[in-house]
C-alpha atoms as a PDB file:
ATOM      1  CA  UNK A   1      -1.979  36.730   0.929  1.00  0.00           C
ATOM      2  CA  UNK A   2      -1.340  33.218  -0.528  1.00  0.00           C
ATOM      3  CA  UNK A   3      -0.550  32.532  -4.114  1.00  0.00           C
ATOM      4  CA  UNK A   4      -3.128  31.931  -6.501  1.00  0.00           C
ATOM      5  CA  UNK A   5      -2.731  28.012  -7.694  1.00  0.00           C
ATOM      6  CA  UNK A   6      -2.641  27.275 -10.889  1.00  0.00           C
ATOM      7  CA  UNK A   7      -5.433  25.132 -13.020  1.00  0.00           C
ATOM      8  CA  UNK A   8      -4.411  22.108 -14.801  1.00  0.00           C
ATOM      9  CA  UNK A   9      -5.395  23.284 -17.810  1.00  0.00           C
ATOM     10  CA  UNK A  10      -3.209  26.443 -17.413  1.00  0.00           C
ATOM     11  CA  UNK A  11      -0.154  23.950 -16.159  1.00  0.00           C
ATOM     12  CA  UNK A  12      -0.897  22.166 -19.779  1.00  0.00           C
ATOM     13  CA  UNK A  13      -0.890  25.388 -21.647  1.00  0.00           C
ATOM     14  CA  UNK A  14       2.332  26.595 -20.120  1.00  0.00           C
ATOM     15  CA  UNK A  15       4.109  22.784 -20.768  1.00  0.00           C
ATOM     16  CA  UNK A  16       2.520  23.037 -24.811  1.00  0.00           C
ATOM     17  CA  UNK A  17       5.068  26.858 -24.877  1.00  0.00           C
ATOM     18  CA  UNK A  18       7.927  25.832 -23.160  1.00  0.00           C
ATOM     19  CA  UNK A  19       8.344  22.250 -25.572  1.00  0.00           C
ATOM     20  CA  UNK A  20       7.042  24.898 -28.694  1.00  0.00           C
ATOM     21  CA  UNK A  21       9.992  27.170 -27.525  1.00  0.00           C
ATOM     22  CA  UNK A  22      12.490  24.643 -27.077  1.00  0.00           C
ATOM     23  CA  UNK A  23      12.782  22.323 -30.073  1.00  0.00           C
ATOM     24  CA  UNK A  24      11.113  22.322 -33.607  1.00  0.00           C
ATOM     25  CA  UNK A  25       8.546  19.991 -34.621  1.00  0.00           C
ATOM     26  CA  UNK A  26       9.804  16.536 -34.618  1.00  0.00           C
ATOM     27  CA  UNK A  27       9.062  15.009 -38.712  1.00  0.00           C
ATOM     28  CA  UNK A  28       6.718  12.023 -38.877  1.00  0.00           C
ATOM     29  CA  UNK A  29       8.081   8.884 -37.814  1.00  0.00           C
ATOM     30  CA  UNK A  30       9.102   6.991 -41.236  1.00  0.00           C
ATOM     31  CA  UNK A  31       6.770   3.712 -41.859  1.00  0.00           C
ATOM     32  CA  UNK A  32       7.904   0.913 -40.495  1.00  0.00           C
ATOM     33  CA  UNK A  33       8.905  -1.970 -43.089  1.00  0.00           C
ATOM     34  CA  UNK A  34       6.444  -4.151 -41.947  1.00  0.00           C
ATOM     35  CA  UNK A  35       2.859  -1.874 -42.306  1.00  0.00           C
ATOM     36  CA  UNK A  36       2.913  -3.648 -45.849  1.00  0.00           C
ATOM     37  CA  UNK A  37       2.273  -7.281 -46.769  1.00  0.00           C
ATOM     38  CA  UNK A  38       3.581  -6.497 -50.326  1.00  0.00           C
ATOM     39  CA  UNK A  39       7.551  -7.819 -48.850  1.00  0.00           C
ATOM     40  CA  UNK A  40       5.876 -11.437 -47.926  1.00  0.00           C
ATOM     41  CA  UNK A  41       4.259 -12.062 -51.458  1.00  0.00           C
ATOM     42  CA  UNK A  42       5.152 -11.841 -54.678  1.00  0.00           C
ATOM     43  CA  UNK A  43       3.629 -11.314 -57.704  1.00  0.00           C
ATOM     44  CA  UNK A  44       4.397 -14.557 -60.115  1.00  0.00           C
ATOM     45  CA  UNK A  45       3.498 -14.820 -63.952  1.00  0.00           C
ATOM     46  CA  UNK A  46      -0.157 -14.910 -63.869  1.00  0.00           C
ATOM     47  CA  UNK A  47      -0.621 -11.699 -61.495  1.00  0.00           C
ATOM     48  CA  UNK A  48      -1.309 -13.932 -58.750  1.00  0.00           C
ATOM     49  CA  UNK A  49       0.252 -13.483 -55.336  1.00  0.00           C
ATOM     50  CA  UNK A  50       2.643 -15.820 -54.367  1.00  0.00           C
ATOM     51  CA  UNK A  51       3.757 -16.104 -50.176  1.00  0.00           C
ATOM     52  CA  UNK A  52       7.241 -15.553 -49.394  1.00  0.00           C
ATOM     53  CA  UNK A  53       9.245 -19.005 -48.404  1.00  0.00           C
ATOM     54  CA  UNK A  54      10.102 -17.672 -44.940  1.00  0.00           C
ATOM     55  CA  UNK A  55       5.972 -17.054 -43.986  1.00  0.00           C
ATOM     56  CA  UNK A  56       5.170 -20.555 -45.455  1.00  0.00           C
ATOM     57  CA  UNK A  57       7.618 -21.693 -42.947  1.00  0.00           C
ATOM     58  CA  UNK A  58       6.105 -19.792 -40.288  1.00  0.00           C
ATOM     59  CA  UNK A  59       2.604 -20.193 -40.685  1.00  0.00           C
ATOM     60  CA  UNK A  60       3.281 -24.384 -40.779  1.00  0.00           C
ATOM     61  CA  UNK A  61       5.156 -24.162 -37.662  1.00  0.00           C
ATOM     62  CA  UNK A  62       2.630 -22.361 -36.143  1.00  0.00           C
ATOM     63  CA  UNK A  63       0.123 -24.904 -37.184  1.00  0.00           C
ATOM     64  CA  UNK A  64       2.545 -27.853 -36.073  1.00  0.00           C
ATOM     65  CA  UNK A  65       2.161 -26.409 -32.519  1.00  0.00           C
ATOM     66  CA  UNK A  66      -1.698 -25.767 -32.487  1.00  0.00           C
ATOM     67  CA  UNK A  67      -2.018 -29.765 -33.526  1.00  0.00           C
ATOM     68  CA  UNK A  68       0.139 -30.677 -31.282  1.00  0.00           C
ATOM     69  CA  UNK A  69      -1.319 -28.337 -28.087  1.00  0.00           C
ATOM     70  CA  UNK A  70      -5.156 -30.141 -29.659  1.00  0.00           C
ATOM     71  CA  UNK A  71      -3.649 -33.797 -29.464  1.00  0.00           C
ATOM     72  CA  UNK A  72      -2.706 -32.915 -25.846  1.00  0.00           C
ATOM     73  CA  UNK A  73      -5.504 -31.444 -24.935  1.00  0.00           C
ATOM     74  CA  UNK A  74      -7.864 -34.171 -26.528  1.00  0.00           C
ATOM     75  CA  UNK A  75      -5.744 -36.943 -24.969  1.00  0.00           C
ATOM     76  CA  UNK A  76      -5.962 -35.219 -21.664  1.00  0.00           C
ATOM     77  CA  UNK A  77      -9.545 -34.701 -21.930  1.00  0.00           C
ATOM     78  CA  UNK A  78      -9.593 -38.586 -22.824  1.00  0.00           C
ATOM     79  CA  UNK A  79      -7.589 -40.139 -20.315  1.00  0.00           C
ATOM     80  CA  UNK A  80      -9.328 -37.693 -17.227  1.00  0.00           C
ATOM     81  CA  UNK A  81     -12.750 -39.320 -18.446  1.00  0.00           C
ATOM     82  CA  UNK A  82     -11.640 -42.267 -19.438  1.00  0.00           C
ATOM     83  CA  UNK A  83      -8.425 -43.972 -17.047  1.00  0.00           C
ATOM     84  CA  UNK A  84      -7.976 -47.160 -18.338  1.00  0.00           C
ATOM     85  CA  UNK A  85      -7.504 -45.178 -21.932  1.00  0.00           C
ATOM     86  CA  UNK A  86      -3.703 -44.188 -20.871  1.00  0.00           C
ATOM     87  CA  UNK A  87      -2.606 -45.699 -24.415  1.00  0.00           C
ATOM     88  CA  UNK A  88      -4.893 -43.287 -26.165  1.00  0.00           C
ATOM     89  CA  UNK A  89      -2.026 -40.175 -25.631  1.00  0.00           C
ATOM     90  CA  UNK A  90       0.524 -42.712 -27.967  1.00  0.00           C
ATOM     91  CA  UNK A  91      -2.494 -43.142 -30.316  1.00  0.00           C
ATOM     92  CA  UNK A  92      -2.925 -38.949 -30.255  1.00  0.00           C
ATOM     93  CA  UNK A  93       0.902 -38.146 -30.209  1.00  0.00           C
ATOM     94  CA  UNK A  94       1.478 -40.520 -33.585  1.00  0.00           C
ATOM     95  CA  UNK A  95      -1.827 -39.147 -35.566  1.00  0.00           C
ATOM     96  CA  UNK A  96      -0.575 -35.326 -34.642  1.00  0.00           C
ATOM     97  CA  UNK A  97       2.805 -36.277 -35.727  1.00  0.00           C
ATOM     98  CA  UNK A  98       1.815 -37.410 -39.001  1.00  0.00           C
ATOM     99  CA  UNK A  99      -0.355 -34.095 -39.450  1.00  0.00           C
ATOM    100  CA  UNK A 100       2.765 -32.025 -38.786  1.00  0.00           C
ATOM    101  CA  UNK A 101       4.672 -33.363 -40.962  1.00  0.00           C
ATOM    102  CA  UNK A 102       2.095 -33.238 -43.558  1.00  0.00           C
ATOM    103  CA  UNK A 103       2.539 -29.740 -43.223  1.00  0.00           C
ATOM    104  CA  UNK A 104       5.800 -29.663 -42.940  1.00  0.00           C
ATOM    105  CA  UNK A 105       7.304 -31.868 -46.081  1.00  0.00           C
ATOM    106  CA  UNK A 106       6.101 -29.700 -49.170  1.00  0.00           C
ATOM    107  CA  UNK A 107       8.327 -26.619 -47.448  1.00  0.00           C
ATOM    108  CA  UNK A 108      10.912 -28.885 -46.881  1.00  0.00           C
ATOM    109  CA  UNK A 109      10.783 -29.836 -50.176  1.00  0.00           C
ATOM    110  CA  UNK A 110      11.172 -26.499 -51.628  1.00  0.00           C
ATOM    111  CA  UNK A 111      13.859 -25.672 -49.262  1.00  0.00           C
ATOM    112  CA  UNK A 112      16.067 -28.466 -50.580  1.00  0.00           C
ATOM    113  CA  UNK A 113      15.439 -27.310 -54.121  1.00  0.00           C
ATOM    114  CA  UNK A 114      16.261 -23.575 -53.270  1.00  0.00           C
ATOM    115  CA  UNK A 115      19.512 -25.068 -51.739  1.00  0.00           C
ATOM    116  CA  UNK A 116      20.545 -27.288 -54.894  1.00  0.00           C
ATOM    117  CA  UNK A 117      19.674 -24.078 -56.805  1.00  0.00           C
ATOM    118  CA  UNK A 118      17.002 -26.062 -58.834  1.00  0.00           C
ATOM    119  CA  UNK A 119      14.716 -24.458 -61.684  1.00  0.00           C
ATOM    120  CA  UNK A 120      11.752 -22.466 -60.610  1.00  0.00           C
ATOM    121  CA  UNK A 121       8.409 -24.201 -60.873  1.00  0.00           C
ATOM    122  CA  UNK A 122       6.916 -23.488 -63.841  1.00  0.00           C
ATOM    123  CA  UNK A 123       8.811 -20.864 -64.830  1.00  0.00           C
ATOM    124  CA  UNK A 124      10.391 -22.283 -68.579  1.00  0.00           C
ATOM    125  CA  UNK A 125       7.820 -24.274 -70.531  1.00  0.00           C
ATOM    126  CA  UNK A 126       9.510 -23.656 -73.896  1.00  0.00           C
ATOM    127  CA  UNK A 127      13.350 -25.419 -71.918  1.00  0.00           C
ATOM    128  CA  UNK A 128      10.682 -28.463 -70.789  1.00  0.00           C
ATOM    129  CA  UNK A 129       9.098 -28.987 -74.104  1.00  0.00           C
ATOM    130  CA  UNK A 130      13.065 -28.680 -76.338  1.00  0.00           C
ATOM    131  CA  UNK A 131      14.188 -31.178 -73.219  1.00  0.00           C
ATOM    132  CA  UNK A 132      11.234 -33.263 -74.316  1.00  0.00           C
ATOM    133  CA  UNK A 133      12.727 -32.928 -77.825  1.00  0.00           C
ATOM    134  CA  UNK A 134      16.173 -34.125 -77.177  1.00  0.00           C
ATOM    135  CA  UNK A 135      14.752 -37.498 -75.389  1.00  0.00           C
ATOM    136  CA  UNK A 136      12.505 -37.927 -78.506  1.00  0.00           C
ATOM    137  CA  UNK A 137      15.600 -37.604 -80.562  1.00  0.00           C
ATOM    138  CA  UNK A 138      18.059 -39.538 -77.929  1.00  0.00           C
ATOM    139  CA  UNK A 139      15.070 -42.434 -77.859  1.00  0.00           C
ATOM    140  CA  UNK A 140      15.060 -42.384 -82.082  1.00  0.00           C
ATOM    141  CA  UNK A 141      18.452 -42.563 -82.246  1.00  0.00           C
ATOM    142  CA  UNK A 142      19.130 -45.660 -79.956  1.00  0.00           C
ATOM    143  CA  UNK A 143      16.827 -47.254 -81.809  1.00  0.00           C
ATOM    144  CA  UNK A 144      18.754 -47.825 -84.810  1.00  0.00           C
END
């Protein structure tokens, strides 16, 4: 007589005692550092949520390349209806340009002012209004 062959769901049962019998339950994988947004923001003064430097960054690169894949596609879109309109791609390229770096000059900006280790924005009213003080007081005194 032939062997009886096993169901599936027997094959599964037998697979579920062996790995049971032969190591103890893994622990839960720890939570990756990036489930949260709480690492890209901060919380400044007023309670609001401020983004992180490095996700400004990001996000305007990001948009720099979906103006500049539009321009193309416009100028393509342009040029295949319209031949004689080759020029139009310089016009396209230059206005897309500007846009980027519209985007792009506040974070430069506040890159070069992280680098020179300037003052926080907004963070010391009371040092802005005793430096407004000591020019009263410097402007007074040259006076005389």
């Amino acid at each position: 007589m032939s062997e009886r062959i096993p169901v599936e769901s027997e094959i599964l049962e037998k697979q579920k005692e062996n790995e049971s019998r032969q190591s103890p339950p893994s622990p839960p994988a720890p939570a990756s550092p990036h489930q949260s947004d709480s690492e890209f923001f901060e919380d400044d003064e007023s309670g609001e949520e401020k983004m992180d430097f490095n996700l400004k960054a990001t996000i305007a690169h990001l948009q720099g390349d979906l103006v500049y894949s539009v321009g193309v596609f416009i100028s393509a879109v342009i040029i295949n209806i319209f031949p004689d309109l080759r020029f139009f791609d310089s016009i396209c390229t230059l206005l897309f340009s500007y846009v980027a770096v519209e985007l792009t000059v506040p974070i430069f900006n506040e890159a070069i002012r992280i680098l020179l280790e300037g003052t926080p924005e907004g963070k010391f009213p009371l040092i802005k209004k005793i430096h407004e003080i000591v020019k009263l007081f410097s402007f007074l005194s040259e006076k005389k």
